[in-house]
N, C-alpha and C. Protein backbone atom coordinates (compact mmCIF):
# COMPACT_ATOMS: atom_id res chain seq x y z
N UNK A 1 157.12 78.18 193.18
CA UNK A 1 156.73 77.95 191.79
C UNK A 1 157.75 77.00 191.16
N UNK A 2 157.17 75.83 190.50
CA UNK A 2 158.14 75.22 190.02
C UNK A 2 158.98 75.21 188.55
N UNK A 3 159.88 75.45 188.28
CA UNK A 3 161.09 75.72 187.50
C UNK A 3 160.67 74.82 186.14
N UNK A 4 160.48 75.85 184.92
CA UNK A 4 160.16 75.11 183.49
C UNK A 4 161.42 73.82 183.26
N UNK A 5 160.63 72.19 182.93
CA UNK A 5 161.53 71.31 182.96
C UNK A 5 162.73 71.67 181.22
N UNK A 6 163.78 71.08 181.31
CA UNK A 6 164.73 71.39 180.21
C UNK A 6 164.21 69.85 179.46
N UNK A 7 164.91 69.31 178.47
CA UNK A 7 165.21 68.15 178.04
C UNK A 7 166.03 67.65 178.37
N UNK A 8 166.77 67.69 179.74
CA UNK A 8 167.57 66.70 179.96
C UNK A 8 166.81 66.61 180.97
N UNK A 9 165.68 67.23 181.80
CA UNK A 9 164.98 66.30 182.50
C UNK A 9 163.28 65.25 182.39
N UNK A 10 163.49 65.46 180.19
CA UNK A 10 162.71 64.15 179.94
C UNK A 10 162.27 63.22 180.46
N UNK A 11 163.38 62.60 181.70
CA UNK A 11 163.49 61.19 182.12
C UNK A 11 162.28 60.80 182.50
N UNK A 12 161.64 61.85 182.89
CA UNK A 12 160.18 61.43 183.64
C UNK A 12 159.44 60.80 182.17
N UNK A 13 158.87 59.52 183.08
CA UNK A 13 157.92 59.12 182.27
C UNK A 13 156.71 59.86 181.16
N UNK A 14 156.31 59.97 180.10
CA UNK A 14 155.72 60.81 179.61
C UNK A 14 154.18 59.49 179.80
N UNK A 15 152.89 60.25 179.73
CA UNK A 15 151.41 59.85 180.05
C UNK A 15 151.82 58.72 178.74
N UNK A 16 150.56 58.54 179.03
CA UNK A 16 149.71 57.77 177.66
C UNK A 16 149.67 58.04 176.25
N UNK A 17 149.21 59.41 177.07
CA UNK A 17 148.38 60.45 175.70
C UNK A 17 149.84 60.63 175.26
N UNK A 18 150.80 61.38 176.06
CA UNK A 18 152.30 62.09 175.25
C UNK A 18 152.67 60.50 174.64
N UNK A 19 152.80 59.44 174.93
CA UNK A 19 153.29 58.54 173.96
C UNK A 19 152.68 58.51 172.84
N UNK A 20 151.61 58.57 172.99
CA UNK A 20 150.95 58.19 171.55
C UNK A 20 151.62 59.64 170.50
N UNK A 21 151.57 60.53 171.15
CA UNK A 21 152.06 62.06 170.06
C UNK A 21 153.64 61.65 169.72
N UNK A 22 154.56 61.14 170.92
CA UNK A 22 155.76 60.86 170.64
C UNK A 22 155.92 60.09 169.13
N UNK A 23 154.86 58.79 169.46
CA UNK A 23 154.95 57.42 168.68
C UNK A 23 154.38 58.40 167.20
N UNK A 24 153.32 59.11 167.30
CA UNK A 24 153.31 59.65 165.64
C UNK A 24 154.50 60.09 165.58
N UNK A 25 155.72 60.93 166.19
CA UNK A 25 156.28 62.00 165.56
C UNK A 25 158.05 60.92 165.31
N UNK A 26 157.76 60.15 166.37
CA UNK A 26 158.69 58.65 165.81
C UNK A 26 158.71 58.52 164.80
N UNK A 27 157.23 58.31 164.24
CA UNK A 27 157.01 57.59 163.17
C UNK A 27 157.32 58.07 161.71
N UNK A 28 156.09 59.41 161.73
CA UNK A 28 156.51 60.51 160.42
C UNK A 28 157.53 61.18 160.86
N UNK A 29 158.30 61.67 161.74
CA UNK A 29 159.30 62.51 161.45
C UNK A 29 158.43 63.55 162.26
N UNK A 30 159.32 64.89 161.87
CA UNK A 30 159.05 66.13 163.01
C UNK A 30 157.43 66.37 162.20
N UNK A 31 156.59 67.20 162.93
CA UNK A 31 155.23 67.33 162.18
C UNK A 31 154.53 68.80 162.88
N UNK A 32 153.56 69.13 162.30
CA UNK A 32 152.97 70.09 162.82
C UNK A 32 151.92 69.47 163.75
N UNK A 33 151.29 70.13 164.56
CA UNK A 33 149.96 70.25 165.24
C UNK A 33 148.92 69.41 164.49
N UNK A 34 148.45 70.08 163.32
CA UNK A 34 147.69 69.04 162.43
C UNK A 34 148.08 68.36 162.15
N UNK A 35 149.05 68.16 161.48
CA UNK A 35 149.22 66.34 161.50
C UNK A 35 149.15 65.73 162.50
N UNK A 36 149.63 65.87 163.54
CA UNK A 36 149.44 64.87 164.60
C UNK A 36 147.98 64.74 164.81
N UNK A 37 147.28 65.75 165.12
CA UNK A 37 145.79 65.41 164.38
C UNK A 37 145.20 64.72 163.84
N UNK A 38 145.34 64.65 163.01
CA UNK A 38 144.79 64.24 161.74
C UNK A 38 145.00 62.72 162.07
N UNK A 39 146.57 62.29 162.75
CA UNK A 39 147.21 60.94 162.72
C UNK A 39 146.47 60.35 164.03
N UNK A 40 146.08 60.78 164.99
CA UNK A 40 145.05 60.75 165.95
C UNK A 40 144.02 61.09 166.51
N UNK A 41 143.84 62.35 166.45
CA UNK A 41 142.50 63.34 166.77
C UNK A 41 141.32 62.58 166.36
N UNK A 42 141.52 63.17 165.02
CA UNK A 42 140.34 62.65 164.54
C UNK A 42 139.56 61.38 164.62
N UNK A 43 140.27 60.45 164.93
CA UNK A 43 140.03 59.03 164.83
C UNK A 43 139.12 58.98 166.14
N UNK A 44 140.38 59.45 167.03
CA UNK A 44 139.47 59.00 168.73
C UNK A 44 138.62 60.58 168.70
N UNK A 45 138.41 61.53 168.28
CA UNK A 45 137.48 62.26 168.46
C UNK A 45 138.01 63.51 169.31
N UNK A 46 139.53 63.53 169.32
CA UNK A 46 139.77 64.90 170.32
C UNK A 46 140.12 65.71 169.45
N UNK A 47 139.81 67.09 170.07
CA UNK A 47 140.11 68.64 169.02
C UNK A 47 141.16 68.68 168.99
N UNK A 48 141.03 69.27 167.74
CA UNK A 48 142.86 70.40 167.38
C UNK A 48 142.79 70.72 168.31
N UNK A 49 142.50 71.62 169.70
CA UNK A 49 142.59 72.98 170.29
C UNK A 49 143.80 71.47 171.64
N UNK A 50 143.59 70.76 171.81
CA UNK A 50 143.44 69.72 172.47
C UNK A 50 144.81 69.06 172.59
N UNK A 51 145.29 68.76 171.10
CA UNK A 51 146.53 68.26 170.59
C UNK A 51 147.44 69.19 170.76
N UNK A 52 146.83 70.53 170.34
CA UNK A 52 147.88 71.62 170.72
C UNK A 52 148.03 72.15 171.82
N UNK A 53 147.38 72.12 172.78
CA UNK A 53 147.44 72.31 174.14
C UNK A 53 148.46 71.17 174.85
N UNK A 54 148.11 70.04 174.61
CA UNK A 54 149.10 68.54 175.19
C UNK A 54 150.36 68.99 174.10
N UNK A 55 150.66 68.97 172.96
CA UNK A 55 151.80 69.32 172.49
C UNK A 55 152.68 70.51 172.91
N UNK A 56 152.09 71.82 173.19
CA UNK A 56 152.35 73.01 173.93
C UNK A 56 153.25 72.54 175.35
N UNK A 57 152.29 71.42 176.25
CA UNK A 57 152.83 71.07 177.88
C UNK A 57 154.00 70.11 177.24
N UNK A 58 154.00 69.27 176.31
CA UNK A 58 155.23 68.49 176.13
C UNK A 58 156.44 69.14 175.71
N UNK A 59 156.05 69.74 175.19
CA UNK A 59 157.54 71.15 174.79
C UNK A 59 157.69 71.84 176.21
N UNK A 60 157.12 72.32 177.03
CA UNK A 60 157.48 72.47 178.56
C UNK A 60 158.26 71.77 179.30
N UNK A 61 157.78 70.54 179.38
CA UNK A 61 158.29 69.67 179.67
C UNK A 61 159.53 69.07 179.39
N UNK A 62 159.94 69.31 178.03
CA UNK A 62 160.85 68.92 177.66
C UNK A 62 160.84 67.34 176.56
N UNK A 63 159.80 67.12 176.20
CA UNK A 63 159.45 66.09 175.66
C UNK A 63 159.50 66.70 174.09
N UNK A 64 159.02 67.39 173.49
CA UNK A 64 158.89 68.15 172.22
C UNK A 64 159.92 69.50 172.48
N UNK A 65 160.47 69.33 170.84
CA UNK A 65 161.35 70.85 170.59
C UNK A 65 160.28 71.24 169.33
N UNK A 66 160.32 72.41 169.37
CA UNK A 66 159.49 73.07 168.21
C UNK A 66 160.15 74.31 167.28
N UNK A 67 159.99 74.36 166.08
CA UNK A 67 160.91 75.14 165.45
C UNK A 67 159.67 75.62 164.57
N UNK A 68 160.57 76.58 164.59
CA UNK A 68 159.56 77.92 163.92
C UNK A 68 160.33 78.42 162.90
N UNK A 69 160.93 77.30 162.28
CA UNK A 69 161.90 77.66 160.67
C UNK A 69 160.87 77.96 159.45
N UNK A 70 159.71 77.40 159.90
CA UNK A 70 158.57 77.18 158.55
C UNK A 70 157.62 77.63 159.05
N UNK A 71 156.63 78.19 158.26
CA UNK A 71 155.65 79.10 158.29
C UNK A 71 154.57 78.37 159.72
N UNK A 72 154.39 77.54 159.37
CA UNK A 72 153.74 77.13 160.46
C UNK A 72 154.70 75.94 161.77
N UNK A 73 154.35 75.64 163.40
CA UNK A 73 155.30 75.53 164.02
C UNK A 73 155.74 73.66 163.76
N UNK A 74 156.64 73.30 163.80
CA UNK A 74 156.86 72.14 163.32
C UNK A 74 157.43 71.53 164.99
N UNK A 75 157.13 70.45 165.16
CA UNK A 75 156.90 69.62 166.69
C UNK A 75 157.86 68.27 166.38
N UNK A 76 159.15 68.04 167.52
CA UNK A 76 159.71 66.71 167.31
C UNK A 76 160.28 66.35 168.84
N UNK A 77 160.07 65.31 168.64
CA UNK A 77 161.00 64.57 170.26
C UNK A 77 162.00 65.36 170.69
N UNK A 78 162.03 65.31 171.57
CA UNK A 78 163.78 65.99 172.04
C UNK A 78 164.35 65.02 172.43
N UNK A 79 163.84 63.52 172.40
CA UNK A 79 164.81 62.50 172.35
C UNK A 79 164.59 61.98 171.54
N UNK A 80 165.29 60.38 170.93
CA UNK A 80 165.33 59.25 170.23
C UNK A 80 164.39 58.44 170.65
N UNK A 81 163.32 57.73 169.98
CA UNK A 81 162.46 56.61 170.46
C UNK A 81 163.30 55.68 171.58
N UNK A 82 163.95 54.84 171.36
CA UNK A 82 165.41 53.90 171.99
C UNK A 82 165.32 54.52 173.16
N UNK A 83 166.10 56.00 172.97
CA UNK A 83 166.38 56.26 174.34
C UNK A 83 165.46 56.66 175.48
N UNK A 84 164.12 56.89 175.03
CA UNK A 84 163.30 57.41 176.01
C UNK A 84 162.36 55.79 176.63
N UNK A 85 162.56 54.94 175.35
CA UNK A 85 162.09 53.60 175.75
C UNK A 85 162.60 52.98 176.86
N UNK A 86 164.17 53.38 176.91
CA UNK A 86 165.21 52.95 177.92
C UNK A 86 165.34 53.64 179.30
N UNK A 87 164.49 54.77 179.33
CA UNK A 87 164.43 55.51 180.43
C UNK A 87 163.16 55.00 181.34
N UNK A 88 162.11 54.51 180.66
CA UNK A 88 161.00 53.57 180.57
C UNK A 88 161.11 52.81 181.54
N UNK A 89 161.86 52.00 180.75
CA UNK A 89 162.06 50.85 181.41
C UNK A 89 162.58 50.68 182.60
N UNK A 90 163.67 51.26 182.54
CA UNK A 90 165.03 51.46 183.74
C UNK A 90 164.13 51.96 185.25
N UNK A 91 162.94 52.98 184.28
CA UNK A 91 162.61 53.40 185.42
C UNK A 91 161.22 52.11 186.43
N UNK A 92 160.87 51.48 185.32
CA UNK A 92 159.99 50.52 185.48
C UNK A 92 160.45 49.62 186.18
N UNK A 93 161.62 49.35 185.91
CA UNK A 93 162.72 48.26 186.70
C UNK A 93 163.10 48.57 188.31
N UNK A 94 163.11 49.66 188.35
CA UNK A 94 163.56 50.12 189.38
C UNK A 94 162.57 50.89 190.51
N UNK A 95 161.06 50.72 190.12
CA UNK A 95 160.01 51.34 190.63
C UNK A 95 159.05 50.07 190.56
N UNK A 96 159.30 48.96 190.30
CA UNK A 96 158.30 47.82 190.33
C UNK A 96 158.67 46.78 190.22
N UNK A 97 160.26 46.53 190.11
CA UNK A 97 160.98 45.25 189.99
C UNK A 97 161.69 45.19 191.41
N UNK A 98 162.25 46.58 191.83
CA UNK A 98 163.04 46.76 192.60
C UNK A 98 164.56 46.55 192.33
N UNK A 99 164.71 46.81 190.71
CA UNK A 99 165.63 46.65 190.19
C UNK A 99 166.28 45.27 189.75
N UNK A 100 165.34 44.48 189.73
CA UNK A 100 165.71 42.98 189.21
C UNK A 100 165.10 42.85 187.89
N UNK A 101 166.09 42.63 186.90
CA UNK A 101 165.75 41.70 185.63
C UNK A 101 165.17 40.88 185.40
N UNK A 102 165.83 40.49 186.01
CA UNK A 102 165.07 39.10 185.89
C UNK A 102 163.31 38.88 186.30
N UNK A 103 163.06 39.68 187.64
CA UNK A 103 161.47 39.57 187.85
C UNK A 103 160.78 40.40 186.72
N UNK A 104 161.52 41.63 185.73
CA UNK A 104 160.69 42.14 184.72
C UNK A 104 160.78 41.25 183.49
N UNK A 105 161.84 40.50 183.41
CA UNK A 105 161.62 39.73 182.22
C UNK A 105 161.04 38.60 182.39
N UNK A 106 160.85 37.80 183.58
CA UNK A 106 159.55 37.02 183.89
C UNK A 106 158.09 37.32 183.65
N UNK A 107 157.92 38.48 184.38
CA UNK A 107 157.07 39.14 184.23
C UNK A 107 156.48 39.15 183.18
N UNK A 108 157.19 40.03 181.72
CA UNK A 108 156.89 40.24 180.76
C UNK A 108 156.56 39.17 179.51
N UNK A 109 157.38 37.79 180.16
CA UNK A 109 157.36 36.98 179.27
C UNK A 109 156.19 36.15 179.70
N UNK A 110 155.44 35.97 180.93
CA UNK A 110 154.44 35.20 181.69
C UNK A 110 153.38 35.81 180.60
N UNK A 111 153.04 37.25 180.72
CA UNK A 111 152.06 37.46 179.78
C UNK A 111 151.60 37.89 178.56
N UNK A 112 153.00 37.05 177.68
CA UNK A 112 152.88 37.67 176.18
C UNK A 112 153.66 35.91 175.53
N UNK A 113 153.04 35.47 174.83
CA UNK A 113 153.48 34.58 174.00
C UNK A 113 154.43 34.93 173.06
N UNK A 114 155.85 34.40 173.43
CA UNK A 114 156.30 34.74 172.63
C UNK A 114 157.11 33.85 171.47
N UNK A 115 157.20 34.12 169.68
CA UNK A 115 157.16 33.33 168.91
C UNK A 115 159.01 32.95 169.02
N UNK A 116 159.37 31.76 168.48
CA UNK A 116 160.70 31.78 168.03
C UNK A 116 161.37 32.94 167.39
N UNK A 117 161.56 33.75 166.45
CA UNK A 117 162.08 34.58 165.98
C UNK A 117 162.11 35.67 167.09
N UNK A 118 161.04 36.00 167.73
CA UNK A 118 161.47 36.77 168.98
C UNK A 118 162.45 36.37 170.21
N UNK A 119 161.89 34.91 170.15
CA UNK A 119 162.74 33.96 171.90
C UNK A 119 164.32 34.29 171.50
N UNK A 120 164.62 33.74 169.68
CA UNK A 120 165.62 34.09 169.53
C UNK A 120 166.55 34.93 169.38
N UNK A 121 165.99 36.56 169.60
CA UNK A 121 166.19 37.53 169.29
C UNK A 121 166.66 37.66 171.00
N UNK A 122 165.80 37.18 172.05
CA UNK A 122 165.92 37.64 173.31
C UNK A 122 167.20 36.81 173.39
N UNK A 123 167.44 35.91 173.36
CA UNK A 123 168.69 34.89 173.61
C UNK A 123 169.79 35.96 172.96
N UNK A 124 169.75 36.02 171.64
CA UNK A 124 171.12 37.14 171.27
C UNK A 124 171.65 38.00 171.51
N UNK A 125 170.54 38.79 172.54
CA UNK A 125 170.44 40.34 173.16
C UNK A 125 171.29 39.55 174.75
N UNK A 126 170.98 38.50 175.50
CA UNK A 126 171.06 37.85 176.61
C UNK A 126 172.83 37.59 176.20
N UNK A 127 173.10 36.82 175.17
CA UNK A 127 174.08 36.42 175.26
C UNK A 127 175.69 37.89 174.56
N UNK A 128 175.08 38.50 173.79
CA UNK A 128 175.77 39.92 173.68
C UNK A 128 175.83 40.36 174.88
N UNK A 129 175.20 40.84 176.14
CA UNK A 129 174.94 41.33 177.33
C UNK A 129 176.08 40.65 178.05
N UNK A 130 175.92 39.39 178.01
CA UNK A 130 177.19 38.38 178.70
C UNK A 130 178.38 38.33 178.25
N UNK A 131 178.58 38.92 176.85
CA UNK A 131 180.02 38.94 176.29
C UNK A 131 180.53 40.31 176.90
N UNK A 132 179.54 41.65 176.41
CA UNK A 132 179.82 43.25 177.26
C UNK A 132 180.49 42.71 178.82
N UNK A 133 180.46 41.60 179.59
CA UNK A 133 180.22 41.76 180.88
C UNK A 133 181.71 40.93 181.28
N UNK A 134 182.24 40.57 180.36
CA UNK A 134 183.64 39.98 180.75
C UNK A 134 184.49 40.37 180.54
């Protein structure tokens, strides 16, 4: 039988679906069940019973902490947006790049146009990276 995951073993990639619940609870802050609902359910058409069931396995998991300070249960990341983005990636890098940068930032830049204010944003991040490195 396998062993309930903690939050320090988040690292695993979370689905689709858990990003999108992450990205509401990013967004507003910690939330209940219905709200996240309300902020998605409804739109694409899935039940309360549904959200709270996938919110329920992400708190298993270790993806959601839930507190039961307030009458009803209130649902939040057990990480930082940043850092779980970075676990993402790292892991993306290292499961489809084979750990090269450079082929994911080719990659990424082949199929997304990207404007000046971004190119230049990537250059500042590139050249900070090169100052950390001396």
């Amino acid at each position: 039988m396998a062993r309930p995951r903690r939050a320090a073993d988040a690292a695993i990639a979370p689905t689709e679906a858990e990003l999108e619940v992450l990205h509401v609870l990013w967004t507003r802050g910690p939330s209940t069940v219905r709200e996240v609902h309300d902020a998605i359910g409804v739109a694409r058409g899935i039940g309360y019973t549904t959200i709270l069931k996938q919110m329920q396995v992400m708190q298993a998991k270790g993806l959601l902490v839930r507190s039961e300070r307030f009458k009803s249960h209130v649902y939040e990341p057990s990480q930082p947006r940043a850092r779980t983005q970075r676990q993402i990636a790292q892991g993306l890098l290292h499961r489809v790049f084979h750990g090269s940068a450079l082929d994911l930032l080719q990659s990424a830049l082949a199929g997304h146009k990207v404007d000046a204010r971004e190119l230049a944003e990537i250059r500042k991040l590139l050249d900070e990276t090169k100052r950390k490195e001396k």
